[in-house]
C-alpha atoms as a PDB file:
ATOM      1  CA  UNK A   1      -5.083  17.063   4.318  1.00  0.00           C
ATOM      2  CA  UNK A   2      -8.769  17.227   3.340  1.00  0.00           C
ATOM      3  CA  UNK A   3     -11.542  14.777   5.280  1.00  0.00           C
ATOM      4  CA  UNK A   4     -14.705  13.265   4.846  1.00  0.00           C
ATOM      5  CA  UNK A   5     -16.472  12.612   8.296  1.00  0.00           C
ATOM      6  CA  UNK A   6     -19.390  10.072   7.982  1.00  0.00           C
ATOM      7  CA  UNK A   7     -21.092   9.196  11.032  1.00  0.00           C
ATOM      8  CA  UNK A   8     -25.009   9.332  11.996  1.00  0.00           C
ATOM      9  CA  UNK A   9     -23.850  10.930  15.239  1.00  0.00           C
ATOM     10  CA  UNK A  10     -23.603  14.737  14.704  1.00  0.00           C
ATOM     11  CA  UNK A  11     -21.889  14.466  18.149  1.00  0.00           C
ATOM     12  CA  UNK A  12     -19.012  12.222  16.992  1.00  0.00           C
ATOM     13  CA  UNK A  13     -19.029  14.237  13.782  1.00  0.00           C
ATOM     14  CA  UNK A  14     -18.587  17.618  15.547  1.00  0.00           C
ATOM     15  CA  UNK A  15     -16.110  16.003  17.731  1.00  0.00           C
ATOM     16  CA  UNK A  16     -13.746  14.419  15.044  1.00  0.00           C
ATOM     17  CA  UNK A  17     -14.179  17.897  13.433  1.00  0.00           C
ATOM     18  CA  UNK A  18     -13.012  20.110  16.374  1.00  0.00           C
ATOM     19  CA  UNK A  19      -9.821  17.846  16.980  1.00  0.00           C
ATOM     20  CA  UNK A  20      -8.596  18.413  13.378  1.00  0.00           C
ATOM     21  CA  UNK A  21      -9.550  21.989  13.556  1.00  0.00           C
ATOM     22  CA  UNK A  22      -7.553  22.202  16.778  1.00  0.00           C
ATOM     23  CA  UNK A  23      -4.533  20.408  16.095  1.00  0.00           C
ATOM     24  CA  UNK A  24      -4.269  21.923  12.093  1.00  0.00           C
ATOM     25  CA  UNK A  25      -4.521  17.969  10.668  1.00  0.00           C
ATOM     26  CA  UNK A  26      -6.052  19.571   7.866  1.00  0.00           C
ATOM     27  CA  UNK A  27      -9.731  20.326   6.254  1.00  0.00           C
ATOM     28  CA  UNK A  28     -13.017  18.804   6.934  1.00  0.00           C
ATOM     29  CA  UNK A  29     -14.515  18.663   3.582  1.00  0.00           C
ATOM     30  CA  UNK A  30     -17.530  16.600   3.604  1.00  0.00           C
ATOM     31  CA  UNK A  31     -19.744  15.670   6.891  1.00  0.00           C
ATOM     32  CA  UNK A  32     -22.262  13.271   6.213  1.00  0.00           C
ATOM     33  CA  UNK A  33     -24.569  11.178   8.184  1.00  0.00           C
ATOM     34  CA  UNK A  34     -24.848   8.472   5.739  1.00  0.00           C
ATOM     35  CA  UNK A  35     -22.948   7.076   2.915  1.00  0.00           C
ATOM     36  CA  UNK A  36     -25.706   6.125   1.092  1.00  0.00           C
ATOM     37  CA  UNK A  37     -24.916   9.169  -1.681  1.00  0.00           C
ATOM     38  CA  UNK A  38     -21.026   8.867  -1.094  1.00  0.00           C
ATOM     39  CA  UNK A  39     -19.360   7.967  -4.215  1.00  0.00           C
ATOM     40  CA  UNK A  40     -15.785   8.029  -5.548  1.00  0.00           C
ATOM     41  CA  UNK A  41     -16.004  10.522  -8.256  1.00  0.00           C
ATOM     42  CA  UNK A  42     -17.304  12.679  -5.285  1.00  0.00           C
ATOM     43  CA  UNK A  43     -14.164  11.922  -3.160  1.00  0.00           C
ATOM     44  CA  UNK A  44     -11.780  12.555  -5.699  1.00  0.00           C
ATOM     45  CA  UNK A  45     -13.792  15.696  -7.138  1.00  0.00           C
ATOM     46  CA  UNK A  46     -13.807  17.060  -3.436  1.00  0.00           C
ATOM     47  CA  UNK A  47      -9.895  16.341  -3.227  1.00  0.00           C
ATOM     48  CA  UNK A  48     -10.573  14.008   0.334  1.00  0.00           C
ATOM     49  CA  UNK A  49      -7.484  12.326   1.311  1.00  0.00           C
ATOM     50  CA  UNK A  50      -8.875  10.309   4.411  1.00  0.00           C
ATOM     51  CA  UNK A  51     -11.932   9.183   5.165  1.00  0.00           C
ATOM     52  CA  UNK A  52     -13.290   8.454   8.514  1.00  0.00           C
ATOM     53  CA  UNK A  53     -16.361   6.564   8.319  1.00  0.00           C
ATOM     54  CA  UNK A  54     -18.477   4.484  11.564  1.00  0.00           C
ATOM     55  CA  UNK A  55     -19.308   1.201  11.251  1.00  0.00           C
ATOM     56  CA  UNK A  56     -23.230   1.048  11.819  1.00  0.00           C
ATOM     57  CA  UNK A  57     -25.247   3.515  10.221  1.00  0.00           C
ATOM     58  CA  UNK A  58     -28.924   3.075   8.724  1.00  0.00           C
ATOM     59  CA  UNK A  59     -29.563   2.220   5.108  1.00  0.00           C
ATOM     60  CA  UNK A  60     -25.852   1.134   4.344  1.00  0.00           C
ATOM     61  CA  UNK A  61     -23.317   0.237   6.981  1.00  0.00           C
ATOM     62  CA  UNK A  62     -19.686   1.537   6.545  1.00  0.00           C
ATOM     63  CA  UNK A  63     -17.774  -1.680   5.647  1.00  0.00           C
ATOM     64  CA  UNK A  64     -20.639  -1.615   2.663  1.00  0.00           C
ATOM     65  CA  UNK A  65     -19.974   1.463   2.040  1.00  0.00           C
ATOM     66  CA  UNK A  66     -16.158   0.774   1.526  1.00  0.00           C
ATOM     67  CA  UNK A  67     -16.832  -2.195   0.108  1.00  0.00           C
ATOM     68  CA  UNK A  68     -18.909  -0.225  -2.782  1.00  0.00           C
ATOM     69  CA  UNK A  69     -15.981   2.170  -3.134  1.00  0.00           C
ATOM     70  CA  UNK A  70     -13.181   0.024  -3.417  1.00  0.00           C
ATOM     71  CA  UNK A  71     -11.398   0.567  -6.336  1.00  0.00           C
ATOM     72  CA  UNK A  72     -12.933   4.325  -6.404  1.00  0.00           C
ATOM     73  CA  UNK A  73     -10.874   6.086  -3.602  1.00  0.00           C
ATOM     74  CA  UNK A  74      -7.618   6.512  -3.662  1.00  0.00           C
ATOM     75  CA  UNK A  75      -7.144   7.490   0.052  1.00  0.00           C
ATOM     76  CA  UNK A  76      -7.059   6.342   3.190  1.00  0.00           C
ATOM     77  CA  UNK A  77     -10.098   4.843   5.547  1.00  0.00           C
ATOM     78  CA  UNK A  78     -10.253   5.173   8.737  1.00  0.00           C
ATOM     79  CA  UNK A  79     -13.263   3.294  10.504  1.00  0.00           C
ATOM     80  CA  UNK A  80     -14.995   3.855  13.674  1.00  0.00           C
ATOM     81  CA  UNK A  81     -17.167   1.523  15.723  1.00  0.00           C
ATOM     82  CA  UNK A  82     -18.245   0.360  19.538  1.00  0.00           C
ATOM     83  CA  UNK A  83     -17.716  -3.420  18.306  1.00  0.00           C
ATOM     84  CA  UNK A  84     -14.695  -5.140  19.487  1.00  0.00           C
ATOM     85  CA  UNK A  85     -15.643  -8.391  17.387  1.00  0.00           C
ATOM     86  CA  UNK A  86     -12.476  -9.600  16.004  1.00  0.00           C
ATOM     87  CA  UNK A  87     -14.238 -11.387  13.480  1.00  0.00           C
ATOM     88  CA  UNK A  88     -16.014  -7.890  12.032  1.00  0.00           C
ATOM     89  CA  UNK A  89     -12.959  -6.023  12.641  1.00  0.00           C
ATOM     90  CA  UNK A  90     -11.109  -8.236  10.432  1.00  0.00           C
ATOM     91  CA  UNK A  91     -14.195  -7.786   7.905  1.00  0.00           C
ATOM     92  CA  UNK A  92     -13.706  -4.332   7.905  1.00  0.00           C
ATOM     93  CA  UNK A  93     -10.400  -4.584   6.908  1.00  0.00           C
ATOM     94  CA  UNK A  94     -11.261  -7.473   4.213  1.00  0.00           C
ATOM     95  CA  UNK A  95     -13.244  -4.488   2.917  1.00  0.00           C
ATOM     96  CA  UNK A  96     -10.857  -2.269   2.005  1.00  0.00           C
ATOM     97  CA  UNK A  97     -10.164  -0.389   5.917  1.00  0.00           C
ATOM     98  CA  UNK A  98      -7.112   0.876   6.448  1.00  0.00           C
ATOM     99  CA  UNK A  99      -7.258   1.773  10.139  1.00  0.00           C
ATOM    100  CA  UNK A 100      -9.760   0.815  12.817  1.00  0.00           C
ATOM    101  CA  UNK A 101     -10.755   3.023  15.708  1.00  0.00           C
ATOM    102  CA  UNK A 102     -13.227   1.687  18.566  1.00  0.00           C
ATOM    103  CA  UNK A 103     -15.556   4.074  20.577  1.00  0.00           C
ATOM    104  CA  UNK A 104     -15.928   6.292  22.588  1.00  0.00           C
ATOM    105  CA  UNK A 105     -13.564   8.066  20.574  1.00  0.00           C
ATOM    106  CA  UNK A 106     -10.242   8.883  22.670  1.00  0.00           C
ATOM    107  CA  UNK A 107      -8.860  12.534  21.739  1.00  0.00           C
ATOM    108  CA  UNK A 108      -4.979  11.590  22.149  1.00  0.00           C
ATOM    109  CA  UNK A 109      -5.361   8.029  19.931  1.00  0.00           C
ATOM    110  CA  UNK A 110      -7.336   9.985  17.580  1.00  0.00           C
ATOM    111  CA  UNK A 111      -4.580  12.492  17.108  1.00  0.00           C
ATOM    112  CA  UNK A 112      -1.758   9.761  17.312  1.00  0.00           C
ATOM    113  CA  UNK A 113      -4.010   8.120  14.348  1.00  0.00           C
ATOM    114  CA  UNK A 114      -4.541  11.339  11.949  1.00  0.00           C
ATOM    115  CA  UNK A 115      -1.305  12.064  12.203  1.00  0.00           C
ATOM    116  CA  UNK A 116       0.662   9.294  11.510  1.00  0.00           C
ATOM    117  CA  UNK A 117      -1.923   8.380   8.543  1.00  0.00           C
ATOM    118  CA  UNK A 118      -0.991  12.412   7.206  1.00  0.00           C
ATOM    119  CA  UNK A 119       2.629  11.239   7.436  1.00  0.00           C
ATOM    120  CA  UNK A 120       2.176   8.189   5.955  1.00  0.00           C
ATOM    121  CA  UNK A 121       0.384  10.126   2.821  1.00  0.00           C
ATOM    122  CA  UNK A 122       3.557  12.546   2.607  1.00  0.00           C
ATOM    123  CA  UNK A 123       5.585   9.859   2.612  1.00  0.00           C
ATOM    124  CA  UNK A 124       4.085   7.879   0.265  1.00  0.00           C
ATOM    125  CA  UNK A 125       3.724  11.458  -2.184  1.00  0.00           C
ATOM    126  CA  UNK A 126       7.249  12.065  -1.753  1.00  0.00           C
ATOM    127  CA  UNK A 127       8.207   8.774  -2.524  1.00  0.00           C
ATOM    128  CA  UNK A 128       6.053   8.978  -5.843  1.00  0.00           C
ATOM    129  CA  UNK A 129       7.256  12.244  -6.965  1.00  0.00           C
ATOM    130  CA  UNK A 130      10.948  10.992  -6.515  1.00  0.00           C
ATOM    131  CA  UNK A 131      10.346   8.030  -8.311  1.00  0.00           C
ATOM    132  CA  UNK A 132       8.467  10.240 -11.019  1.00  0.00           C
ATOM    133  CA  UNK A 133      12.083  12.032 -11.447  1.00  0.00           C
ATOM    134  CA  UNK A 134      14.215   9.492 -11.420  1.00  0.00           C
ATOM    135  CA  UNK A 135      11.897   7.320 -14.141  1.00  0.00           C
ATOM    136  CA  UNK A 136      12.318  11.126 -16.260  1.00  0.00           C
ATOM    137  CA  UNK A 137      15.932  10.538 -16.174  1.00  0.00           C
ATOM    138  CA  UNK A 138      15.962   6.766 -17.343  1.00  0.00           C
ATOM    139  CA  UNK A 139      12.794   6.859 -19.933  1.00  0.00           C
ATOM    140  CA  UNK A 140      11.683   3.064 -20.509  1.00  0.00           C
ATOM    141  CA  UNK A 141       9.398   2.198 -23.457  1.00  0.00           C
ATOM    142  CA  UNK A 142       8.460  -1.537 -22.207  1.00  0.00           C
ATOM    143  CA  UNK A 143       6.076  -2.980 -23.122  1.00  0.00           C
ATOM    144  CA  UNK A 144       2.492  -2.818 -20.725  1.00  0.00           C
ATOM    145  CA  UNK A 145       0.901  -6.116 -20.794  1.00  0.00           C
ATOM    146  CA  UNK A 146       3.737  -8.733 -20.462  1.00  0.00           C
ATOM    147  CA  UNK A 147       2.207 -11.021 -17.963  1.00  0.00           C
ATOM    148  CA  UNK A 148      -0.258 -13.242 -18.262  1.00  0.00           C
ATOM    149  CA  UNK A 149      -3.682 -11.297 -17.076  1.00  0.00           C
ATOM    150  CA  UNK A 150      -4.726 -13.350 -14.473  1.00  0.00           C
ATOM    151  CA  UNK A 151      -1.240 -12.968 -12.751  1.00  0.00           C
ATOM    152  CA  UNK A 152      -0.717  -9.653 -13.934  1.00  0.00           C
ATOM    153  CA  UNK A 153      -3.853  -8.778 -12.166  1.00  0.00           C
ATOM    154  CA  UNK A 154      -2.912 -10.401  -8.900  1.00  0.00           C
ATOM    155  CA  UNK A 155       0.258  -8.991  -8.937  1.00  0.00           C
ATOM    156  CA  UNK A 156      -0.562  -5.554  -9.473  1.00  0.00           C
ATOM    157  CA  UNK A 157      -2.805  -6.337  -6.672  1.00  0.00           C
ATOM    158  CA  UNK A 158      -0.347  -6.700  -4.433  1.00  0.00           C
ATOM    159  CA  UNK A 159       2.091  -3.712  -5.419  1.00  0.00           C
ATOM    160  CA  UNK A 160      -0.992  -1.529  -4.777  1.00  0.00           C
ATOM    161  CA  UNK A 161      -1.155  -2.756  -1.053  1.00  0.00           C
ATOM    162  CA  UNK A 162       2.640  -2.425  -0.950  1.00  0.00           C
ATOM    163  CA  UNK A 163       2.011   1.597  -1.888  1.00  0.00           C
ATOM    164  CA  UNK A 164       4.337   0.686  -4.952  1.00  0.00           C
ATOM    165  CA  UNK A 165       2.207  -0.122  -7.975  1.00  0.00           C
ATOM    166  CA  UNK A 166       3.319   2.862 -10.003  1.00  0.00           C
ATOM    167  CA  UNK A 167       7.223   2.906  -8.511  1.00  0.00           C
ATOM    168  CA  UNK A 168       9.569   2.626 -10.845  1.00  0.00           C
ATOM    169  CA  UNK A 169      10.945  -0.826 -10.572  1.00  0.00           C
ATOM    170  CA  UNK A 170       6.724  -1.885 -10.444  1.00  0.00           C
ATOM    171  CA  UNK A 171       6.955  -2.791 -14.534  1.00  0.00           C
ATOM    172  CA  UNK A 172      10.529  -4.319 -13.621  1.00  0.00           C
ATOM    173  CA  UNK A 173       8.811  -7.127 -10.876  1.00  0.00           C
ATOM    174  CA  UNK A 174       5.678  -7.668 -13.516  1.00  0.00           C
ATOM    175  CA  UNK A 175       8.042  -8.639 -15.744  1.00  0.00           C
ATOM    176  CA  UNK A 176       9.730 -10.661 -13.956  1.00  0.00           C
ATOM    177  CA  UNK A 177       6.554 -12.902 -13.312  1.00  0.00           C
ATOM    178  CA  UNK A 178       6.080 -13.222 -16.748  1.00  0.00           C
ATOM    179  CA  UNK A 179       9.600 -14.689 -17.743  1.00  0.00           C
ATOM    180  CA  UNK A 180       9.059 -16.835 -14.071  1.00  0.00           C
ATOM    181  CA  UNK A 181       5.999 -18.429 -15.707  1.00  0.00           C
ATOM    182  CA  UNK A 182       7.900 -19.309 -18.682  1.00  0.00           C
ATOM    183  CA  UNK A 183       9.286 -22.961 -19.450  1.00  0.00           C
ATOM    184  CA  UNK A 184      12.739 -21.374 -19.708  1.00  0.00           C
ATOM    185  CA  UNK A 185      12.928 -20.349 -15.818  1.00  0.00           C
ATOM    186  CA  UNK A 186      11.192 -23.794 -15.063  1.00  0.00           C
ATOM    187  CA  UNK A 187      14.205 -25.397 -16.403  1.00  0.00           C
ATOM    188  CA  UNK A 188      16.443 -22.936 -14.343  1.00  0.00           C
ATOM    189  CA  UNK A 189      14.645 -23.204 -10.392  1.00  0.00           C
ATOM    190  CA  UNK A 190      14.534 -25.771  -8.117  1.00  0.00           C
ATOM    191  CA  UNK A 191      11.509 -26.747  -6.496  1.00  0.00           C
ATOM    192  CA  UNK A 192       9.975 -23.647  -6.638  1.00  0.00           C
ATOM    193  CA  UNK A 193      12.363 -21.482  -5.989  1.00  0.00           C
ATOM    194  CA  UNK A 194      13.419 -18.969  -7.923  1.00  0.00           C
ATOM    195  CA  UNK A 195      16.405 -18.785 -10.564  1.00  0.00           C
ATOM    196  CA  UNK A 196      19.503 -16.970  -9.747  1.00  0.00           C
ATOM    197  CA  UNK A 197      18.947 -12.986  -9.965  1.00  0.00           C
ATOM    198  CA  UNK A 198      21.648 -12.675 -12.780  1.00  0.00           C
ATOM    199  CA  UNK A 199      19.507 -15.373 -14.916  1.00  0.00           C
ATOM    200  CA  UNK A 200      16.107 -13.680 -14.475  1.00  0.00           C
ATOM    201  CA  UNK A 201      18.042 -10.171 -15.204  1.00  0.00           C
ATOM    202  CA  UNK A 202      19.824 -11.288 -18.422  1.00  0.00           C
ATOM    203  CA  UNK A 203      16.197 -13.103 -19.359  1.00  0.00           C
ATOM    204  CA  UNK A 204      14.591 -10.050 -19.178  1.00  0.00           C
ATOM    205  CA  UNK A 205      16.692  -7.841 -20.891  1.00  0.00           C
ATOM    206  CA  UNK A 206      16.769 -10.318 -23.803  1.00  0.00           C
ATOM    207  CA  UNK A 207      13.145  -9.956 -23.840  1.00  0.00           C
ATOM    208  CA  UNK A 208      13.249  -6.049 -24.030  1.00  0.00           C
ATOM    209  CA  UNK A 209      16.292  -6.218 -26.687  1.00  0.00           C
ATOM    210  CA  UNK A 210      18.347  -4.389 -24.503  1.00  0.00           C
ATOM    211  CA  UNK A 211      21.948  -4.772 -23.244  1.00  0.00           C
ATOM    212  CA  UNK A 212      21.770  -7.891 -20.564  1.00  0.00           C
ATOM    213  CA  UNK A 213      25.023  -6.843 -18.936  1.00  0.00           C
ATOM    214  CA  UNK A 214      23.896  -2.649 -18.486  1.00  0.00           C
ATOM    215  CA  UNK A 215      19.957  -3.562 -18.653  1.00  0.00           C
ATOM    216  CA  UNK A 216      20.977  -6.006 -15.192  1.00  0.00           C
ATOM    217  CA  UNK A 217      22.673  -3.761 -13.405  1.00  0.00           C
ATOM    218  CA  UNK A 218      20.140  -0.754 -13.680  1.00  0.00           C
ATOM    219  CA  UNK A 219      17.324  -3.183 -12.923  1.00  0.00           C
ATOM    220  CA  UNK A 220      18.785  -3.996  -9.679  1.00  0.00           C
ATOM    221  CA  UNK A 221      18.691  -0.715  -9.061  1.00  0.00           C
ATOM    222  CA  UNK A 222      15.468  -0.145  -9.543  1.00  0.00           C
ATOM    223  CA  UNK A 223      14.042  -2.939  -7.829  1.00  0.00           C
ATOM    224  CA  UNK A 224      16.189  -1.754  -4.934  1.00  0.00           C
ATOM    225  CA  UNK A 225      14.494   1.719  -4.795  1.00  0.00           C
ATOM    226  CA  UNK A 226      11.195  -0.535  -5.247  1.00  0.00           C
ATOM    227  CA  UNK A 227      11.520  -2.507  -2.454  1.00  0.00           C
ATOM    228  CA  UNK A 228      12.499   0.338  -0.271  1.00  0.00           C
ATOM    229  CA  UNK A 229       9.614   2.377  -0.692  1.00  0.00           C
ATOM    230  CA  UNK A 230       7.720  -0.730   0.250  1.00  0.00           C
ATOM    231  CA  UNK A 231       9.441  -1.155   3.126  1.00  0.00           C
ATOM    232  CA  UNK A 232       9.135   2.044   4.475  1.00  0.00           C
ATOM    233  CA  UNK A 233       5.226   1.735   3.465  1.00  0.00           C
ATOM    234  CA  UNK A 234       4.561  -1.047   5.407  1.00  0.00           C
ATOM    235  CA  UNK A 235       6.439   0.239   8.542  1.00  0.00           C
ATOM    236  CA  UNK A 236       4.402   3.350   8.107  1.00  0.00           C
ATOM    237  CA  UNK A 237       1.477   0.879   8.596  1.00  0.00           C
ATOM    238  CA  UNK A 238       2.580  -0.697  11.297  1.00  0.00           C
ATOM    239  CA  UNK A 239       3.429   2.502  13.076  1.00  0.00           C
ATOM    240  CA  UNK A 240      -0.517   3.303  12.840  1.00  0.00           C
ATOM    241  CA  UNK A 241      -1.598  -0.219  13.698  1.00  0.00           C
ATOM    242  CA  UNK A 242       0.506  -2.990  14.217  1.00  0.00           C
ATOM    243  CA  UNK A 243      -2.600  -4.891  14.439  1.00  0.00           C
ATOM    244  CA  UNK A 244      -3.703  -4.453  10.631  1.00  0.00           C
ATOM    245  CA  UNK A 245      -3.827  -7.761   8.674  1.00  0.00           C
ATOM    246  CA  UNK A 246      -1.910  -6.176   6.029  1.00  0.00           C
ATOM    247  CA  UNK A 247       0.948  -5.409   8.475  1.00  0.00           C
ATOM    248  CA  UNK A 248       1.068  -9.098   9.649  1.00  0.00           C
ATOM    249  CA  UNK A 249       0.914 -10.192   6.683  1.00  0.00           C
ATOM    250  CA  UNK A 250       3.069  -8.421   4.260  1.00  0.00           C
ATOM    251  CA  UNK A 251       5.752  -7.423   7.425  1.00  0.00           C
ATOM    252  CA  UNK A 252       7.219 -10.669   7.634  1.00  0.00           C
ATOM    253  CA  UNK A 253       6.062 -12.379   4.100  1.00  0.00           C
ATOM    254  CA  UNK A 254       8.531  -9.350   2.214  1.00  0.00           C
ATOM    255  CA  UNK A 255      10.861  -8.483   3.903  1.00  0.00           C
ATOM    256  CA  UNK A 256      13.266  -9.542   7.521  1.00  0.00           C
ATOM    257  CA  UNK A 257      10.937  -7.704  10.493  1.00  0.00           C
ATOM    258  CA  UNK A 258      14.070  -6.373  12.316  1.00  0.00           C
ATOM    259  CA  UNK A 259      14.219  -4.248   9.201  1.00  0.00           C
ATOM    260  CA  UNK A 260      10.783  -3.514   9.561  1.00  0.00           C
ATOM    261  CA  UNK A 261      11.140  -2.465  13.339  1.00  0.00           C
ATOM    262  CA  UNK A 262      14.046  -0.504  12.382  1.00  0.00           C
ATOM    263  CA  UNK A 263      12.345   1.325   9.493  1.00  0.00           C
ATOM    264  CA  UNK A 264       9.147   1.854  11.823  1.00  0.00           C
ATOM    265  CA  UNK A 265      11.188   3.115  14.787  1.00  0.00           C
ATOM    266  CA  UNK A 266      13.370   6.196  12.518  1.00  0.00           C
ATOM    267  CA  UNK A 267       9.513   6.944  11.522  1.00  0.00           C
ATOM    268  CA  UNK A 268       8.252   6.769  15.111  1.00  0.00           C
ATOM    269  CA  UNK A 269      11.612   9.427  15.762  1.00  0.00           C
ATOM    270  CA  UNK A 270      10.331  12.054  12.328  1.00  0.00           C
ATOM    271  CA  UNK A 271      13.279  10.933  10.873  1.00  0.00           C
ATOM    272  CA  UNK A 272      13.896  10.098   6.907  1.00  0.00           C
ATOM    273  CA  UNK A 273      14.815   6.414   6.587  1.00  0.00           C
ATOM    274  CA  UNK A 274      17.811   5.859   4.569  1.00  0.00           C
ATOM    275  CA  UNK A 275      17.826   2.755   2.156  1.00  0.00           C
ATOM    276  CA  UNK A 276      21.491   2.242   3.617  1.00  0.00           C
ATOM    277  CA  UNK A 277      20.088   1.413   6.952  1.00  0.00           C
ATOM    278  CA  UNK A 278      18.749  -2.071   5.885  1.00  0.00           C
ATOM    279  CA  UNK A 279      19.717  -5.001   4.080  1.00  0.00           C
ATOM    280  CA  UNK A 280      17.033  -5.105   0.752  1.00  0.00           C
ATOM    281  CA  UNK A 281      16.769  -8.367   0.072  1.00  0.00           C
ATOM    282  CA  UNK A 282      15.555  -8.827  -3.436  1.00  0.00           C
ATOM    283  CA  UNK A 283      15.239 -12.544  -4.066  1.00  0.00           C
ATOM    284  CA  UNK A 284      13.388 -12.804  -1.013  1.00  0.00           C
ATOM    285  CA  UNK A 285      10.393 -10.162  -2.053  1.00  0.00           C
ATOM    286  CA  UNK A 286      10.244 -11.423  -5.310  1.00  0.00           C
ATOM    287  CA  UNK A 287       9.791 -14.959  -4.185  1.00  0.00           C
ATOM    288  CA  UNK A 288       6.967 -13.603  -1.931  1.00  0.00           C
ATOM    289  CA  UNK A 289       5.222 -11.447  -4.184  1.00  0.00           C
ATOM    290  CA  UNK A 290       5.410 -14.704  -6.861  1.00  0.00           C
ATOM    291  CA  UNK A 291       4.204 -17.350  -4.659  1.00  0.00           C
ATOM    292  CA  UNK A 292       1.426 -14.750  -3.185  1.00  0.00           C
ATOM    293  CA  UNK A 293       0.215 -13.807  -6.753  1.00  0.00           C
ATOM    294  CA  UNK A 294       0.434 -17.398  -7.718  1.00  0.00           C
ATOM    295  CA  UNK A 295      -1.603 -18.335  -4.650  1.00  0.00           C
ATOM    296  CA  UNK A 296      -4.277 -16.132  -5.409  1.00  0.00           C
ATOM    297  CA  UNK A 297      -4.405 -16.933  -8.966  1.00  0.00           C
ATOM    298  CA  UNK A 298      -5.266 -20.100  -8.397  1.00  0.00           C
END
C-alpha cells in the first residue's frame, strides 16, 4: 500500500511513518505539512492508496481539504484530530472521511486501523478483478444511460459507497430504477413497494430484447454476486469503525445485520466469506437503494 501523511506536526508525521515502516503496511509516498498543494491528479499520479490527513492545519483544514478532493481520490481517508466533537466528527465524515482517528495517536489502534483499511482495499480489488472475469465471460452490450439522470445520479451515488458501482450486476440495479419509475411498474406495486422480482426481471429483459425467461435467471445471478460484494464491503467497514455513519446507515438499511455481524466476524477471523453463508435478500436491497435514491432525488 502506498500513503500520503499530511499533518503540520513533523512529530506525528515521523511517527505515523515509523509504524508503517515497522509493521511493512506499505510505502509512505508523500509527507506534507499542508494540503494546500494536494490535489487528485497528484494522488493518483503518485499511486497513494490511503490517505491520512489531521484535522486542523493552517491555510486549509483537512475536512476542506477532502472536501476539495472528493470526487478526485479514489482511496481511502483516514483523519486525525484531538477533537472529540461529535458534531465535527460527523462533518468529517459528511466530507468524504472514511475513518476517524483521535489524538495522541495510539500505536496498537493505529495498526488495528491500517490494517484492516489494507484488507479492506484487497478485498475490495479482488472482488473487482473477479467481477471483471466473470463480466468477460457473459459480455453485455446494454445500453449506458437508461435512467432518468437525476436518479441515475443518485443511484450511482449510492453503489459507489456500497464499493459496487462498477460490479457486475451495478448496470442490472440502474436498470431496474428506470423500469421502477415507469407507469408500467406503478400499475404492478402496492403502496410503494416494489413489484414481484419475476415482473421487474421479465420487464427488463423486454427492454434489452433479450430472452425474459434466460435474461431472468442470469440477472438474479448477478445481482446476487452484487449484493454480496456489498455486503462484505460494508462489514469490512464496520470491522474498522462500527461507529462510521455509513456503517449505521447502510448496515441495517441493505441488508439483515446478523448477516452483517456474521460477514464482519469471518473478516475479523482472515477468513474468505462465502456468499453461501448468508441469506441475500434481493427485494429487500433493491427496495432500499430505490427509496434512498428516490429520497435524495427529491
Amino acid at each position: 500500500m502506498n500513503f500520503a501523511l499530511i499533518d503540520d506536526d513533523e512529530a506525528v508525521r515521523s511517527m505515523l511513518q515509523d509504524i508503517i515502516e515497522d509493521y511493512d503496511l506499505g510505502t509512505v509516498v508523500l509527507s506534507l505539512p499542508s494540503a494546500v498543494e494536494v490535489t487528485g491528479e497528484l494522488l493518483r499520479r503518485q499511486d497513494i492508496q490511503i490517505l491520512i490527513i489531521d484535522l486542523l492545519m493552517p491555510g486549509e483544514s483537512g475536512t476542506e481539504a477532502v472536501t476539495r478532493l472528493a470526487g478526485e481520490f479514489p482511496g481511502k481517508i483516514i483523519m486525525l484530530s484531538q477533537v472529540e466533537s461529535k458534531d465535527m466528527v460527523g462533518s468529517a465524515y459528511e466530507s468524504g472521511v472514511d475513518y476517524y482517528i483521535t489524538k495522541p495517536l495510539n500505536r496498537n489502534e493505529i495498526v488495528s486501523v491500517l490494517k484492516s483499511v489494507s484488507e479492506h482495499l484487497r478485498l475490495s480489488a479482488f472482488a473487482q478483478n473477479l467481477q471483471n472475469s466473470l463480466a468477460g465471460l457473459s459480455p453485455q452490450n446494454l445500453p449506458k444511460e437508461t435512467a432518468p439522470k437525476s436518479l441515475r445520479r443518485e443511484a450511482e451515488g449510492k453503489l459507489r459507497e456500497l464499493g459496487i458501482s462498477s460490479a457486475v450486476g451495478a448496470t442490472d440495479m440502474l436498470d431496474i430504477l428506470n423500469y421502477l419509475e415507469s407507469p408500467a411498474a406503478a400499475t404492478e406495486s402496492k403502496s410503494g413497494s416494489l413489484p414481484p422480482l419475476k415482473a421487474i426481471f421479465s420487464a427488463v429483459a423486454e427492454t434489452r430484447g433479450t430472452d425474459p425467461v434466460r435474461e431472468s435467471k442470469a440477472m438474479e445471478q448477478r445481482l446476487r454476486r452484487t449484493i454480496f460484494q456489498a455486503l462484505v464491503s460494508v462489514a469490512g467497514m464496520g470491522i474498522v469503525d462500527c461507529t462510521n455513519p455509513k456503517f449505521e446507515d447502510a448496515a441495517p438499511l441493505y441488508f439483515d445485520y446478523a448477516d452483517v455481524r456474521l460477514i464482519m466476524k469471518v473478516l475479523e477471523n482472515d477468513q474468505r466469506p462465502q456468499m453461501s453463508q448468508v441469506r441475500i435478500n434481493i427485494k429487500k436491497f433493491l427496495q432500499a437503494l430505490w427509496d434512498a435514491s428516490k429520497q435524495n432525488k427529491a
